[in-house]
N, C-alpha and C. Protein backbone atom coordinates (compact mmCIF):
# COMPACT_ATOMS: atom_id res chain seq x y z
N UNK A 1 12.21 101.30 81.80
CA UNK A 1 11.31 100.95 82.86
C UNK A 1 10.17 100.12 82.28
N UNK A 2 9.70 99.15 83.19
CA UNK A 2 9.02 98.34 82.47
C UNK A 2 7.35 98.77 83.14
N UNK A 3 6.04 98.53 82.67
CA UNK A 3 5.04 98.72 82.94
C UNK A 3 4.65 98.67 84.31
N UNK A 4 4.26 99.53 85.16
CA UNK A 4 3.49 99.35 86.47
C UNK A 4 2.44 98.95 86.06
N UNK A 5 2.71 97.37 87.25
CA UNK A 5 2.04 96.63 87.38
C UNK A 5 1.46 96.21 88.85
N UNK A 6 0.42 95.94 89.19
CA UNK A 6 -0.12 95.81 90.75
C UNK A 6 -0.81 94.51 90.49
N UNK A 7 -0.74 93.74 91.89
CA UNK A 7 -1.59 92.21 92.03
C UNK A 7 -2.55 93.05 91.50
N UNK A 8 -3.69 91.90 91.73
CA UNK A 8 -4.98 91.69 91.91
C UNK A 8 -5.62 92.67 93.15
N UNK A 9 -4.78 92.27 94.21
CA UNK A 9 -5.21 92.72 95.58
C UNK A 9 -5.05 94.47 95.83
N UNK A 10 -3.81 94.48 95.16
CA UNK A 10 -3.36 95.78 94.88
C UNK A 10 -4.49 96.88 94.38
N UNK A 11 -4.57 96.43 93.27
CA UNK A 11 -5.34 97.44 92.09
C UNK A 11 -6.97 96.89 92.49
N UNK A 12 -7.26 95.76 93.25
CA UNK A 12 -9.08 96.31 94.24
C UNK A 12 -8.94 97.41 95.21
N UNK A 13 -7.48 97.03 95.93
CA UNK A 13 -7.54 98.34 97.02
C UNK A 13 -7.17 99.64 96.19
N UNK A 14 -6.98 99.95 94.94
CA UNK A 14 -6.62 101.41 94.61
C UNK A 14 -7.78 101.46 94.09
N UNK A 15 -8.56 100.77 93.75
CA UNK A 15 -9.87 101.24 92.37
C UNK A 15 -10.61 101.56 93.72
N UNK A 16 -10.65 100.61 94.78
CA UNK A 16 -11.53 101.31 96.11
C UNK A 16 -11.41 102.81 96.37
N UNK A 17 -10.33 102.96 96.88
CA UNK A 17 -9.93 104.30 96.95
C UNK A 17 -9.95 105.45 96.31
N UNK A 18 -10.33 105.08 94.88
CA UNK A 18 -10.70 106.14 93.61
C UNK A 18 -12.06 106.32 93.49
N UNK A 19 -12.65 105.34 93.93
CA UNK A 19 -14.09 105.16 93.85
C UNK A 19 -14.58 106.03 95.24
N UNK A 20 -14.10 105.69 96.26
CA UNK A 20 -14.45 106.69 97.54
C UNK A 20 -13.96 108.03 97.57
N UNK A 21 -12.85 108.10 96.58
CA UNK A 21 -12.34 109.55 96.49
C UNK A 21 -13.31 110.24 95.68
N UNK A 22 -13.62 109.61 94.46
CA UNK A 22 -14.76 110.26 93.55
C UNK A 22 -16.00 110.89 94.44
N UNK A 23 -16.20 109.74 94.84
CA UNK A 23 -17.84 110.10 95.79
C UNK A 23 -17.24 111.00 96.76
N UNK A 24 -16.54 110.69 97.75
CA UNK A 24 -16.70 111.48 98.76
C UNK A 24 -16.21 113.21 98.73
N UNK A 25 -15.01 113.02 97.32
CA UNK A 25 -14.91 114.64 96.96
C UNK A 25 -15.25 115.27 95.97
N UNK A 26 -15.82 114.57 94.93
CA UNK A 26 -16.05 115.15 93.76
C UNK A 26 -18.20 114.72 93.72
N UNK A 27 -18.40 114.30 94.90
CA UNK A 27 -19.66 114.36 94.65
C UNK A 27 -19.85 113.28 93.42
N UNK A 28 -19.39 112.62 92.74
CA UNK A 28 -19.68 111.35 91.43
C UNK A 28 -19.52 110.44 92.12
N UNK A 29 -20.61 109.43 91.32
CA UNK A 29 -20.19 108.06 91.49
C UNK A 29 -19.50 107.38 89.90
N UNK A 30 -18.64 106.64 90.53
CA UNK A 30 -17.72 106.19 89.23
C UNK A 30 -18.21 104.60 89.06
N UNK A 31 -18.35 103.54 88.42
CA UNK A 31 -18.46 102.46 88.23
C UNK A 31 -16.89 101.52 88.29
N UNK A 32 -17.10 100.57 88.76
CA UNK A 32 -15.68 99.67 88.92
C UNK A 32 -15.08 99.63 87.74
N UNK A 33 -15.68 99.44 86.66
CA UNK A 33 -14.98 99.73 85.36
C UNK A 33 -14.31 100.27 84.87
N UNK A 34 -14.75 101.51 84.68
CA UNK A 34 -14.37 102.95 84.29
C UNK A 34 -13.57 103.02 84.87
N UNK A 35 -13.13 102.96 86.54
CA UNK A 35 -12.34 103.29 87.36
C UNK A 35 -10.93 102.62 87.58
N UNK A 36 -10.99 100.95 86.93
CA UNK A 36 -10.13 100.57 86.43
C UNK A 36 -9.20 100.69 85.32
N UNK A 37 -10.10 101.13 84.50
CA UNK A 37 -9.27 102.31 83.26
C UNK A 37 -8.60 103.57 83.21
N UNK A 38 -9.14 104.06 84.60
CA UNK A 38 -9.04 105.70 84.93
C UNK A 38 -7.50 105.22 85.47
N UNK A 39 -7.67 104.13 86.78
CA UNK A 39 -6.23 103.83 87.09
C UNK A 39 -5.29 103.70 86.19
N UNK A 40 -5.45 102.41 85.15
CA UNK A 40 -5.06 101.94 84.25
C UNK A 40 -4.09 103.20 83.46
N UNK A 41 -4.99 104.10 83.00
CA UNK A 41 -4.72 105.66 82.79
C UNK A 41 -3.55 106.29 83.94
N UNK A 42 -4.14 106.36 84.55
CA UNK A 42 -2.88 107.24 85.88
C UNK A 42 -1.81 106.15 85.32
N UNK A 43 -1.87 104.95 85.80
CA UNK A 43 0.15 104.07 85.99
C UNK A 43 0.42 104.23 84.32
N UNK A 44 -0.25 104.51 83.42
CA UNK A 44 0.66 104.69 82.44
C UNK A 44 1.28 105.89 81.92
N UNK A 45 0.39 106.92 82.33
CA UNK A 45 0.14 108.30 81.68
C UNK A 45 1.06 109.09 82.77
N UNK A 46 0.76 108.77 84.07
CA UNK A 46 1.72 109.81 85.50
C UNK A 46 2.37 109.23 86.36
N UNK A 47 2.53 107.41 86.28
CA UNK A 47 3.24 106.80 87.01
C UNK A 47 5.04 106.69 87.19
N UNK A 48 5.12 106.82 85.74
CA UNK A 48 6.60 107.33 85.44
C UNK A 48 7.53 108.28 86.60
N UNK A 49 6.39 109.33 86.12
CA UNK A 49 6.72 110.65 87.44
C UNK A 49 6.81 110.65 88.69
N UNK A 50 6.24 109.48 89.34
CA UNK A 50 6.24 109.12 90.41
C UNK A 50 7.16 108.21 91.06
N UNK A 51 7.55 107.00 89.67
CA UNK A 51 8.48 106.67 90.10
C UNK A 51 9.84 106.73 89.87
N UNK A 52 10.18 107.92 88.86
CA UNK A 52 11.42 108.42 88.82
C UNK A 52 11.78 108.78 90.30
N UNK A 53 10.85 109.84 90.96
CA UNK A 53 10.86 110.63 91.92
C UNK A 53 10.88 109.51 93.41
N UNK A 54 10.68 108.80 93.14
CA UNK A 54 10.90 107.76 93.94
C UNK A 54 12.43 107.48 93.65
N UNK A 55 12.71 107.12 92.74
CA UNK A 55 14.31 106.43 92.42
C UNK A 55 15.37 107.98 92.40
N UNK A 56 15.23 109.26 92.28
CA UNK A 56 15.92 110.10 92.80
C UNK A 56 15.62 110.19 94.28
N UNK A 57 14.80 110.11 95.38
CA UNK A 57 14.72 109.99 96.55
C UNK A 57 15.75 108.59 96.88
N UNK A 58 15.93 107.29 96.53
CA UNK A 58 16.10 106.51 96.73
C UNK A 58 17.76 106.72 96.89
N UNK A 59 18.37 107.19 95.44
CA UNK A 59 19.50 107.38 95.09
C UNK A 59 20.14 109.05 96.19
N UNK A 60 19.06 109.95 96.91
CA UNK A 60 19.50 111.03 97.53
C UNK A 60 20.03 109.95 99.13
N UNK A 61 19.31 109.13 99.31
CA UNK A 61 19.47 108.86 100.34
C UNK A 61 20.60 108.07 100.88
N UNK A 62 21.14 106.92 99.61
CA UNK A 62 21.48 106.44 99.01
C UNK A 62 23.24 106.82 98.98
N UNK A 63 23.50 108.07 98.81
CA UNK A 63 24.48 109.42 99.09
C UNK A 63 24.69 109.38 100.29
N UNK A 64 23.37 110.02 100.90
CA UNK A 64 23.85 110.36 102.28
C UNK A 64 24.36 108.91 102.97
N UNK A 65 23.70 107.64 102.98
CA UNK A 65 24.43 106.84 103.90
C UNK A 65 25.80 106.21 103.50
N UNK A 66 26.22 106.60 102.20
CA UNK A 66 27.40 106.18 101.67
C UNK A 66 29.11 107.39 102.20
N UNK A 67 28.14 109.01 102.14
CA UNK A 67 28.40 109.58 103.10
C UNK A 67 29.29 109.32 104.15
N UNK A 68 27.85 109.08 105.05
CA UNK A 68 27.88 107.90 106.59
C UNK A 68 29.40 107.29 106.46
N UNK A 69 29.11 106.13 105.60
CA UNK A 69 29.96 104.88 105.80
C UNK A 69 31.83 105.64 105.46
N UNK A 70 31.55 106.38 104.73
CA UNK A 70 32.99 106.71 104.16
C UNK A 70 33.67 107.36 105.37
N UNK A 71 32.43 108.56 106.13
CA UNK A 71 33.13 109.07 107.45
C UNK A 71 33.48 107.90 108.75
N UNK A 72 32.91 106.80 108.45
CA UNK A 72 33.02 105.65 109.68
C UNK A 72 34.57 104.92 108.97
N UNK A 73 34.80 104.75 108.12
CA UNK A 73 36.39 104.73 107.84
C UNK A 73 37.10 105.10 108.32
N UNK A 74 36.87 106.72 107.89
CA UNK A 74 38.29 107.38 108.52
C UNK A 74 37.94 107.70 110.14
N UNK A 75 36.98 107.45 110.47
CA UNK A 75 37.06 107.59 112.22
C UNK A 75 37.83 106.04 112.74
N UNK A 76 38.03 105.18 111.97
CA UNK A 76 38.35 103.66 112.18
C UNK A 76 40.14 103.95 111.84
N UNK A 77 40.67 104.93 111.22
CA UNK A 77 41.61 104.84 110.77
C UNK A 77 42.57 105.42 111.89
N UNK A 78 43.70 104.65 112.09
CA UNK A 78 44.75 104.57 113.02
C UNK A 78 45.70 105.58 112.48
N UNK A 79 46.48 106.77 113.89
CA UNK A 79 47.15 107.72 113.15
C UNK A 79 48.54 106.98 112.84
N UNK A 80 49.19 107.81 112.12
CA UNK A 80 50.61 107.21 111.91
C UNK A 80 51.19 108.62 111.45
N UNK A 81 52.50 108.41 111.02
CA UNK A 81 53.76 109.54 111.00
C UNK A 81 53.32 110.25 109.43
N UNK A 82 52.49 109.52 108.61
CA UNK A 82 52.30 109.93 107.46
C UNK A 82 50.81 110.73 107.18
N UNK A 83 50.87 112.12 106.76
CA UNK A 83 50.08 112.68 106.44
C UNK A 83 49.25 112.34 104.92
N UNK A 84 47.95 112.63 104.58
CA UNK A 84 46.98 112.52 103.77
C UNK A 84 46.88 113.48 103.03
């Protein structure tokens, strides 16, 4: 897996959101800086975990519609004299 990486646009709207999370639940104010490192920190240190868990969700689902498609076969399949 290669490094999580976010635009520009991306990682202003998450450092926002860390910065209002700080203040508004932990009572701190964090500086844009710091808070870019703190992220910086999370996608390297716990991002993994997140997106394994993403790519086993991906791959569960992934099942089920393959599932799907295999039962839409045999509902497509014409009878004949020969058993399966």
């Amino acid at each position: 897996m290669s490094d999580i990486k976010f635009s520009s646009e991306e990682k202003e709207m998450l450092v926002k959101k860390l910065r209002t999370y700080f203040s508004d639940e932990l009572d701190h104010e964090i500086g844009q800086f710091e808070c870019e490192f703190f992220l910086d920190f999370i996608s390297a240190e716990i991002g993994s975990y997140y997106y394994n868990q993403g790519l086993f969700d991906a791959q569960a689902l992934l099942a089920l519609k393959i599932d799907d498609i295999t039962e839409a076969f045999y509902e497509l399949e014409k009878p004949t004299g020969l058993q399966k």
